[in-house]
PDB file of N, CA and C in Angstrom:
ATOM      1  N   UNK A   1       4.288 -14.848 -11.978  1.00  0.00           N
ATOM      2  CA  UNK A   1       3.327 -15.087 -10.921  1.00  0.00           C
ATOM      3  C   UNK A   1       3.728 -16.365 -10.208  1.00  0.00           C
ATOM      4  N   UNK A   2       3.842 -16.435  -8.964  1.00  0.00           N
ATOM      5  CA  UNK A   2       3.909 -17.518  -8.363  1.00  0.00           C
ATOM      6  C   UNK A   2       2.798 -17.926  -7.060  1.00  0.00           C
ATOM      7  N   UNK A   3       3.209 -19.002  -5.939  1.00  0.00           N
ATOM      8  CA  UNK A   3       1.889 -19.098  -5.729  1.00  0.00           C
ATOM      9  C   UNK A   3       2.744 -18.609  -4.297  1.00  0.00           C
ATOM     10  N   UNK A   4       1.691 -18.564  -2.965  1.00  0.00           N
ATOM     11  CA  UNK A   4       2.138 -18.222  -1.686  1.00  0.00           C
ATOM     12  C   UNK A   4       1.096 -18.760  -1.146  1.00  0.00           C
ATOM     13  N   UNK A   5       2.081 -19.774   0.177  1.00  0.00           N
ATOM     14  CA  UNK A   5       1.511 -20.641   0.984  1.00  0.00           C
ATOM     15  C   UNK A   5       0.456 -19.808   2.178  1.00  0.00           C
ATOM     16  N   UNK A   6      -0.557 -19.829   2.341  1.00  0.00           N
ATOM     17  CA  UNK A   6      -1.217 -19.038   3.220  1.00  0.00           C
ATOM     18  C   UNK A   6      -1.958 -20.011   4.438  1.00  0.00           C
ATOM     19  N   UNK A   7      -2.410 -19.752   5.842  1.00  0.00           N
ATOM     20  CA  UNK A   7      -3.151 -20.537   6.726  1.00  0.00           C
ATOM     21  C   UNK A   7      -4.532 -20.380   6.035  1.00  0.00           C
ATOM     22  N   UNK A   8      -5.341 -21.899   6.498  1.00  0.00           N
ATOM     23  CA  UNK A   8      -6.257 -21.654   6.017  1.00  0.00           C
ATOM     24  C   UNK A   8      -7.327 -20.486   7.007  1.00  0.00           C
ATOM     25  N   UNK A   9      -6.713 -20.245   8.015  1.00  0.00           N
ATOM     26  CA  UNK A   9      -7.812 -19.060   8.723  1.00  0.00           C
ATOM     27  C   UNK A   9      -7.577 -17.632   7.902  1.00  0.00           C
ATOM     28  N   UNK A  10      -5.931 -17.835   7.126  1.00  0.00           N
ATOM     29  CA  UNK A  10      -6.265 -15.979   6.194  1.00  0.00           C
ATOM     30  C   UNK A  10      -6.578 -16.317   5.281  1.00  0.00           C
ATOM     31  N   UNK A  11      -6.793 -17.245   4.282  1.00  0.00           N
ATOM     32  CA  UNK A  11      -7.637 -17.555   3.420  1.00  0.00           C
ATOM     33  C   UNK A  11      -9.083 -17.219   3.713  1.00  0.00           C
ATOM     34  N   UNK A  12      -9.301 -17.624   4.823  1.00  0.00           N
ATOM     35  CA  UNK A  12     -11.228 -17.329   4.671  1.00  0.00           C
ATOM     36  C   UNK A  12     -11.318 -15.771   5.395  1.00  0.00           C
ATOM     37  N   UNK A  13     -10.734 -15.029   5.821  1.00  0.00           N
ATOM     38  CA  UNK A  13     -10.272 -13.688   6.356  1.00  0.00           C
ATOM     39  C   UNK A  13     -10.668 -13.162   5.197  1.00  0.00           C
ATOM     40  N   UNK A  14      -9.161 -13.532   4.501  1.00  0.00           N
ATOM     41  CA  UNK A  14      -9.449 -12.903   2.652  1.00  0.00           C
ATOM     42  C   UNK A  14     -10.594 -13.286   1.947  1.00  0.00           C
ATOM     43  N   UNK A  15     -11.013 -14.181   1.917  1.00  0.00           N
ATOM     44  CA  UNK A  15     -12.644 -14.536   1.464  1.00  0.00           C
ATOM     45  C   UNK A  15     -13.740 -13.631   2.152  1.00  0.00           C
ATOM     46  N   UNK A  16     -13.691 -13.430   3.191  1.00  0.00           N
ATOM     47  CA  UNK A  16     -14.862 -12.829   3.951  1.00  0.00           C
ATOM     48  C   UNK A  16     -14.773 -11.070   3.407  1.00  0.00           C
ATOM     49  N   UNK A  17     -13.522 -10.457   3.969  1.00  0.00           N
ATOM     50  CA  UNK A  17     -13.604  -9.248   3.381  1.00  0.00           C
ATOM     51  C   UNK A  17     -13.845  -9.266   1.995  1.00  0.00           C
ATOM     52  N   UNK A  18     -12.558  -9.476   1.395  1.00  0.00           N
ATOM     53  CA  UNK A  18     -12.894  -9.682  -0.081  1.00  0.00           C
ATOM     54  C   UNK A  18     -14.115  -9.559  -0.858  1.00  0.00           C
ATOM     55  N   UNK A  19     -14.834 -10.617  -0.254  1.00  0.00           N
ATOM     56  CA  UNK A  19     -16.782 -10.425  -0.432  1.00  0.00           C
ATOM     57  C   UNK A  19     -17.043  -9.109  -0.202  1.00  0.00           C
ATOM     58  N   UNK A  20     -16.955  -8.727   1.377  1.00  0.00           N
ATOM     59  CA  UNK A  20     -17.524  -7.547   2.044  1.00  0.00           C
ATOM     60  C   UNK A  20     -17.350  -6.219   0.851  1.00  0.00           C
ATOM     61  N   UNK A  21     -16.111  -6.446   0.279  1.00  0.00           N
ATOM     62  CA  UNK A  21     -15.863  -5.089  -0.070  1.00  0.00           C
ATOM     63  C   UNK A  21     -15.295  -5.096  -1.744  1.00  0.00           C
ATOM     64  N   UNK A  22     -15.945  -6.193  -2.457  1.00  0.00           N
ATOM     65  CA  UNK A  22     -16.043  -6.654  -3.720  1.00  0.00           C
ATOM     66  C   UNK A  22     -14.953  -6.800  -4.496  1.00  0.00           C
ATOM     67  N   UNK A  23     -13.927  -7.756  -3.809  1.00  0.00           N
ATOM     68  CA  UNK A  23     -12.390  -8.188  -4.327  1.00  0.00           C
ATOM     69  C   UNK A  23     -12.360  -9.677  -4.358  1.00  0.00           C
ATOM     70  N   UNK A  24     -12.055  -9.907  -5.233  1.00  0.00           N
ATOM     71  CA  UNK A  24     -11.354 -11.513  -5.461  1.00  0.00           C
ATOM     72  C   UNK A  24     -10.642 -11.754  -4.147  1.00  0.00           C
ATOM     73  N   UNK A  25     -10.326 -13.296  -3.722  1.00  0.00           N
ATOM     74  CA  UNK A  25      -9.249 -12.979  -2.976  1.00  0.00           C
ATOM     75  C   UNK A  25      -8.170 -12.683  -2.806  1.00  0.00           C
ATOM     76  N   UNK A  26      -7.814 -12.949  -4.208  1.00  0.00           N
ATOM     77  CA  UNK A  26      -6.484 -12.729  -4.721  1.00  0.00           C
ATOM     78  C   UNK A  26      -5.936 -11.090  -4.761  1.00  0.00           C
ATOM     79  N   UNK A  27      -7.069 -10.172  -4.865  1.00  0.00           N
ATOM     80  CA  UNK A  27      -7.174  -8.988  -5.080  1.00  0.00           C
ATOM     81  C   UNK A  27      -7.299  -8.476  -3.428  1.00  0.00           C
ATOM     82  N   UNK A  28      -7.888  -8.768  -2.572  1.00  0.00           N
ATOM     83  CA  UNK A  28      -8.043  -8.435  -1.314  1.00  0.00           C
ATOM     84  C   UNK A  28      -6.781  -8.697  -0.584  1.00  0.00           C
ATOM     85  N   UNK A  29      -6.194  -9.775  -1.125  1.00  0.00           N
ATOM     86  CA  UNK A  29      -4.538 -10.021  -0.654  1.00  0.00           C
ATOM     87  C   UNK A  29      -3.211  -9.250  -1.346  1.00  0.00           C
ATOM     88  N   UNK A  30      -3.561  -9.033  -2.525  1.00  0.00           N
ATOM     89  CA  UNK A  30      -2.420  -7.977  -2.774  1.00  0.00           C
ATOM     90  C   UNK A  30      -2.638  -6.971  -2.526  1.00  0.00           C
ATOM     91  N   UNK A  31      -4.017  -6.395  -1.887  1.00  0.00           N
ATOM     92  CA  UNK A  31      -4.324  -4.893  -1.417  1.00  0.00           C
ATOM     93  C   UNK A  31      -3.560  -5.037   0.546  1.00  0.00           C
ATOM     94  N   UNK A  32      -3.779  -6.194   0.816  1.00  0.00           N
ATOM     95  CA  UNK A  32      -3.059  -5.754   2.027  1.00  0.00           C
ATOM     96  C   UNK A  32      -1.852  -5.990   2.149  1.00  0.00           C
ATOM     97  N   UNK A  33      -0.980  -7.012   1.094  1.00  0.00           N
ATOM     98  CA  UNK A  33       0.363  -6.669   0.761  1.00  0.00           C
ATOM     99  C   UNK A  33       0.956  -5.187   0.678  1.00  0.00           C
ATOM    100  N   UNK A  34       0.120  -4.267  -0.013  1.00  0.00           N
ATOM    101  CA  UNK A  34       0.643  -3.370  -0.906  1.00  0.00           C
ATOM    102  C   UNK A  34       0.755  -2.524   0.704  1.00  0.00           C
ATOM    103  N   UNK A  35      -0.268  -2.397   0.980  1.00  0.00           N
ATOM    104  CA  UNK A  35      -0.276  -1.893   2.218  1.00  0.00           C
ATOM    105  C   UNK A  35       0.976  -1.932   3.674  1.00  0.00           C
ATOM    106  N   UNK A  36       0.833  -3.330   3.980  1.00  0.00           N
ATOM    107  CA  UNK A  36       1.798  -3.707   4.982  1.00  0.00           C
ATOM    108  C   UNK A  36       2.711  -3.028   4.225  1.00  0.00           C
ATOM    109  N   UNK A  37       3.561  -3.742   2.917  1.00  0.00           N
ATOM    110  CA  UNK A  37       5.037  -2.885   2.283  1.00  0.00           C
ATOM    111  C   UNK A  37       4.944  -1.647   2.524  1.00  0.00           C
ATOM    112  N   UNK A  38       4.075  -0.658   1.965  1.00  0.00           N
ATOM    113  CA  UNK A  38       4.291   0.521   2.529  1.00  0.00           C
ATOM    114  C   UNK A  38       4.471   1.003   3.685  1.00  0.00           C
ATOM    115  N   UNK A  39       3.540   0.479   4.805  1.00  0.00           N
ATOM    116  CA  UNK A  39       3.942   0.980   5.994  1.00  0.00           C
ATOM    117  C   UNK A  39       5.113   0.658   6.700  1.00  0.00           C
ATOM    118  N   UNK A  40       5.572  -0.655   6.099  1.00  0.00           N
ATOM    119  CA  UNK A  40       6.997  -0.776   6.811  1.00  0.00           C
ATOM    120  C   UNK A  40       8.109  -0.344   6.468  1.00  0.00           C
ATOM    121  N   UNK A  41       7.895   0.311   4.799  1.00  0.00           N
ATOM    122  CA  UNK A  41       8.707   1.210   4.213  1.00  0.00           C
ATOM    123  C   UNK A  41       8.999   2.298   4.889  1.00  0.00           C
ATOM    124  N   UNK A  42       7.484   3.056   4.469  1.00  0.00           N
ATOM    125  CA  UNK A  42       7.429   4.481   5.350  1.00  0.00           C
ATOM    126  C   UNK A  42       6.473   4.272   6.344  1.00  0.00           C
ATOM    127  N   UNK A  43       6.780   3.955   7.670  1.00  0.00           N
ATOM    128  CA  UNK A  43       6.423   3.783   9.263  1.00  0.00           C
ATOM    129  C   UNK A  43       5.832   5.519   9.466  1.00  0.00           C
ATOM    130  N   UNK A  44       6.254   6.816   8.639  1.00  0.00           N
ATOM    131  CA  UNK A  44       6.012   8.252   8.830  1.00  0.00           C
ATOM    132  C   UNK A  44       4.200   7.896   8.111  1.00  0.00           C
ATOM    133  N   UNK A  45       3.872   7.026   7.230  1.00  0.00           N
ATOM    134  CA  UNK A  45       2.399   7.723   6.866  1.00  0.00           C
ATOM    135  C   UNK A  45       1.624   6.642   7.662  1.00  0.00           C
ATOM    136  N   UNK A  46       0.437   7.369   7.992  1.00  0.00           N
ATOM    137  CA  UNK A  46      -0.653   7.162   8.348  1.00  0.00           C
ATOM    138  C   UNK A  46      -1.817   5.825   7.388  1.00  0.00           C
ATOM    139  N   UNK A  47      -2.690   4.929   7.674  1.00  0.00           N
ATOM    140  CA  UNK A  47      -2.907   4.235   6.838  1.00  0.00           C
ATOM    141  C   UNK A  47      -4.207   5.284   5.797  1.00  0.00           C
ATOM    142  N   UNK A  48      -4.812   6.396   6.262  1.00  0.00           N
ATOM    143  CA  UNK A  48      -5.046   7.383   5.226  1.00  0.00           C
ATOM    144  C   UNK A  48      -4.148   7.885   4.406  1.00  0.00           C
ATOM    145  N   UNK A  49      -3.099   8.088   4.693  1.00  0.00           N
ATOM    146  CA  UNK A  49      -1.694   8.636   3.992  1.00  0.00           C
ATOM    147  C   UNK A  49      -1.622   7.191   2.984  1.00  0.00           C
ATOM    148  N   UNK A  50      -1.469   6.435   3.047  1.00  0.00           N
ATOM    149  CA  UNK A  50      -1.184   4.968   2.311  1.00  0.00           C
ATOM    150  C   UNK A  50      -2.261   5.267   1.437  1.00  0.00           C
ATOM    151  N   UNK A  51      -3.448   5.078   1.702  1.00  0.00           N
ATOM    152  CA  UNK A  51      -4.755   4.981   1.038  1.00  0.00           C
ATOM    153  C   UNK A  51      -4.652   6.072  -0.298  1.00  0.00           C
ATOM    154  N   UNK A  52      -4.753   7.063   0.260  1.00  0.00           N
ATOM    155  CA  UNK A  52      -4.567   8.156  -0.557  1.00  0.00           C
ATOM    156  C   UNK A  52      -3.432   8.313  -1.648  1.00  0.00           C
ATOM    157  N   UNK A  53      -1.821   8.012  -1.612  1.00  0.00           N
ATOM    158  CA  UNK A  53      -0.932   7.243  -2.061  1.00  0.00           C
ATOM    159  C   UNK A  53      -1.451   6.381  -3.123  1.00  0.00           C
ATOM    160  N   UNK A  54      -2.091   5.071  -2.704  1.00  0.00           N
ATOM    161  CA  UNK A  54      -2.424   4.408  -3.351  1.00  0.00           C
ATOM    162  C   UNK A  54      -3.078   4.822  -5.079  1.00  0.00           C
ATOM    163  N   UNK A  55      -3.841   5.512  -4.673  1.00  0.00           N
ATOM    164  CA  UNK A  55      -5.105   5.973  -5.510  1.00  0.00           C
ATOM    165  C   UNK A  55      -4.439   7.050  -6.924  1.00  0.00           C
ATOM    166  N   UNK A  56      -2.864   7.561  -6.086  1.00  0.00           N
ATOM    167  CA  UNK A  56      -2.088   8.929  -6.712  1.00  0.00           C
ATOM    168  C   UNK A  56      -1.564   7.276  -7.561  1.00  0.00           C
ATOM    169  N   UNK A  57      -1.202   6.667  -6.732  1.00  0.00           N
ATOM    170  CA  UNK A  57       0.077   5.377  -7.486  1.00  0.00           C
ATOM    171  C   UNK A  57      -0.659   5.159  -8.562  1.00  0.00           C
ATOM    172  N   UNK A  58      -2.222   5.078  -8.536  1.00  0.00           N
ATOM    173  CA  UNK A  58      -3.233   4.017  -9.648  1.00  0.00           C
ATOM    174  C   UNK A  58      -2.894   4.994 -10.479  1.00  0.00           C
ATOM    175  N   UNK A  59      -3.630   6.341 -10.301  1.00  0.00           N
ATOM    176  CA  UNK A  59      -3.376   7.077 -11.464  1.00  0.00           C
ATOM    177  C   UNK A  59      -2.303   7.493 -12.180  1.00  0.00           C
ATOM    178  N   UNK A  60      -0.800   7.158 -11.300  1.00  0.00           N
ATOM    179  CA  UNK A  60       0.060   7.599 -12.039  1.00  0.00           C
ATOM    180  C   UNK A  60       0.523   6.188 -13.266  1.00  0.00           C
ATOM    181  N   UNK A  61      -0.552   5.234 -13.144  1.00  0.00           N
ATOM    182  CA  UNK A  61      -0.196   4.013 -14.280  1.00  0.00           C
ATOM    183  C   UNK A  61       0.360   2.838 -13.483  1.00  0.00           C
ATOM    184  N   UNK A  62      -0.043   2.757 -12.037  1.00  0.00           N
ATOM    185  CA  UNK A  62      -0.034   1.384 -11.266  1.00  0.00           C
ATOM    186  C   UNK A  62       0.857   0.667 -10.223  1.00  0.00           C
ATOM    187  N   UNK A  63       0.878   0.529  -9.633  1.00  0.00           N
ATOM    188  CA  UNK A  63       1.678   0.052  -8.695  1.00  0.00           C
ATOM    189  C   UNK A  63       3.372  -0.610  -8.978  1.00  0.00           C
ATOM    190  N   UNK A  64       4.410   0.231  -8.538  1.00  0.00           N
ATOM    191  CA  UNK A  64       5.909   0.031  -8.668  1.00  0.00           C
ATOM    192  C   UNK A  64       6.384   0.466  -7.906  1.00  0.00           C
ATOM    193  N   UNK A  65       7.489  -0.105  -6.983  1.00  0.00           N
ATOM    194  CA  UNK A  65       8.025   0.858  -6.159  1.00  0.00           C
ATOM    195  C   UNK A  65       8.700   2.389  -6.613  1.00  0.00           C
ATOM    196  N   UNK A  66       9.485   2.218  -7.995  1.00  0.00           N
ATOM    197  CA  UNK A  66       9.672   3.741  -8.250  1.00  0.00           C
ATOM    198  C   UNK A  66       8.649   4.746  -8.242  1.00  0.00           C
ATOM    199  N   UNK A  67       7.608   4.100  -9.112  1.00  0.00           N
ATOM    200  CA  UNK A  67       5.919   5.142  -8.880  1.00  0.00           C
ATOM    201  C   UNK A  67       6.022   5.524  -7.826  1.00  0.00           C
ATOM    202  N   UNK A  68       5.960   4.690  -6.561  1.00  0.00           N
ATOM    203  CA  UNK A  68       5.655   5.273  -5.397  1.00  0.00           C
ATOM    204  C   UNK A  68       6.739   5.714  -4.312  1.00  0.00           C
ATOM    205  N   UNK A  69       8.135   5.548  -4.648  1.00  0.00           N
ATOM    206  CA  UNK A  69       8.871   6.186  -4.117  1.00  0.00           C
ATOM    207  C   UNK A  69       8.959   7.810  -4.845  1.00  0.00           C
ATOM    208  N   UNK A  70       8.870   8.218  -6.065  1.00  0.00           N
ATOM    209  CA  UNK A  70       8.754   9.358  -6.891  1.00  0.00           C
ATOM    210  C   UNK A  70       7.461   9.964  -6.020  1.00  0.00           C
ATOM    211  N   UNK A  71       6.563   9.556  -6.093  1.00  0.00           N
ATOM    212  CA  UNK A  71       5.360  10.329  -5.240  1.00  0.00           C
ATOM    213  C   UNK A  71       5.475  10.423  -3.893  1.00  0.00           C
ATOM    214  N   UNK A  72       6.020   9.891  -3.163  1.00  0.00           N
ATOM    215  CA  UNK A  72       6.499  10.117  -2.044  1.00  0.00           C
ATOM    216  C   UNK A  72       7.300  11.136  -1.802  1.00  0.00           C
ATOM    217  N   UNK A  73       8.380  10.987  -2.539  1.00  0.00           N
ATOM    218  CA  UNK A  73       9.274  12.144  -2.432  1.00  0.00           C
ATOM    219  C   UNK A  73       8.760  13.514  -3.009  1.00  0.00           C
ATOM    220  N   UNK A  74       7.507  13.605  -4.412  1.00  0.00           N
ATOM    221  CA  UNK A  74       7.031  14.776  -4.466  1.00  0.00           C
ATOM    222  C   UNK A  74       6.088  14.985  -3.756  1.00  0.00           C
ATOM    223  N   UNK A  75       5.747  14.259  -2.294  1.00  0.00           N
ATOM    224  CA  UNK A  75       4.572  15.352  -1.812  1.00  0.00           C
ATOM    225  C   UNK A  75       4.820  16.420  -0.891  1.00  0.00           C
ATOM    226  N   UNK A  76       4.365  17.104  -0.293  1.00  0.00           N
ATOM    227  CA  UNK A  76       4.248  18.218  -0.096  1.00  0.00           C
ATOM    228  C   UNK A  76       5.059  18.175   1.754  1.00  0.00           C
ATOM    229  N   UNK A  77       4.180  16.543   2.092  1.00  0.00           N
ATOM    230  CA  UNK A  77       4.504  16.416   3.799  1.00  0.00           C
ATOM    231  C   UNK A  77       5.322  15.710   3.984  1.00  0.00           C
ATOM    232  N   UNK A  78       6.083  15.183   2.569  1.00  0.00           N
ATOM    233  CA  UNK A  78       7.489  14.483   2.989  1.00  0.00           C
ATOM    234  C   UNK A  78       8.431  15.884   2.510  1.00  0.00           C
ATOM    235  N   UNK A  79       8.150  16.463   1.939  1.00  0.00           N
ATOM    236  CA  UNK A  79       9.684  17.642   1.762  1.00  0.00           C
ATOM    237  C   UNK A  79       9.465  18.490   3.019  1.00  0.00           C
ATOM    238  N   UNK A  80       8.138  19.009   3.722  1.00  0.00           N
ATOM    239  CA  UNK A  80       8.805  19.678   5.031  1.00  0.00           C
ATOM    240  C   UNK A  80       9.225  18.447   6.360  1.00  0.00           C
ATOM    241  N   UNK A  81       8.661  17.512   6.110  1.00  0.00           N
ATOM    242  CA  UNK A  81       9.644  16.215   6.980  1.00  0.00           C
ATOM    243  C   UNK A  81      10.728  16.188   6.855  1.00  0.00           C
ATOM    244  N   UNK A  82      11.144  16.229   5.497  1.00  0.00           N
ATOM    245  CA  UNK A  82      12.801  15.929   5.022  1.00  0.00           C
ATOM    246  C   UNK A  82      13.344  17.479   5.376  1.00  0.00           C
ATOM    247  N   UNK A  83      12.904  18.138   4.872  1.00  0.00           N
ATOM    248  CA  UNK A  83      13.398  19.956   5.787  1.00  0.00           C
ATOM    249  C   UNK A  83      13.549  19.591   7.056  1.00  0.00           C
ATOM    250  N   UNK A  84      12.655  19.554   8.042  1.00  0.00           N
ATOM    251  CA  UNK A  84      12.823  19.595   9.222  1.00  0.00           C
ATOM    252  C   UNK A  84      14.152  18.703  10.073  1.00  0.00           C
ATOM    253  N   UNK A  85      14.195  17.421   8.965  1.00  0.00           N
ATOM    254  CA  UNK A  85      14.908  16.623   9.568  1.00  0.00           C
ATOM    255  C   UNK A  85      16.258  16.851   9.343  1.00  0.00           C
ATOM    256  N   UNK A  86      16.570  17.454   8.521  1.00  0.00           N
ATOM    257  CA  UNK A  86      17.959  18.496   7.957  1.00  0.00           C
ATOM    258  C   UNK A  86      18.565  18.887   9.160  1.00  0.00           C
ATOM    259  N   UNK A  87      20.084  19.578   9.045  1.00  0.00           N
ATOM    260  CA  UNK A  87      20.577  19.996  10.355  1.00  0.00           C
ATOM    261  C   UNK A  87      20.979  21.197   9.335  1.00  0.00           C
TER     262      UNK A  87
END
C-alpha cells in the first residue's frame, strides 16, 4: 500500500460522494480508479458495461486484471466484437 498525492478539491469530492453513497474515501477512490482503468483499457464498454463487469469481477473472487481480462474475453459482446472485427 502506498500513499497518492491528491488536490484538496478531490479529496472533499471523494468525501462528499463517498458519504452520499456509503464508502470510505479511500473506498470511493479506488472505485473510480477501477473504473477510469477500465475504460481506458476497454474504450468498447459502456460505464453500465463496467458496472456490471465489476460485480461478475467481485464474484469471481475480486478485483485483478487477469479476473477481468478472462471475463472480458468470456462474454458474449466481446466474442461477436472480436468476430466481427476478424477479416
Amino acid at each position: 500500500m502506498g500513499i497518492v498525492k491528491i488536490s484538496d478539491l478531490m479529496h472533499e469530492n471523494l468525501r462528499v460522494v463517498g458519504n452520499a453513497l456509503s464508502r470510505s474515501i479511500n473506498a470511493q477512490a479506488e472505485h473510480w480508479m477501477r473504473i477510469g482503468m477500465l475504460a481506458e483499457l476497454h474504450p468498447e464498454l459502456s460505464h453500465q458495461d463496467i458496472s456490471k463487469l465489476l460485480i461478475r469481477v467481485e464474484q469471481a473472487g475480486g478485483f485483478d486484471l487477469a479476473t477481468v481480462s478472462a471475463l472480458i474475453d468470456a462474454s458474449p459482446a466481446a466474442a461477436s466484437q472480436n468476430l466481427a472485427t476478424q477479416p
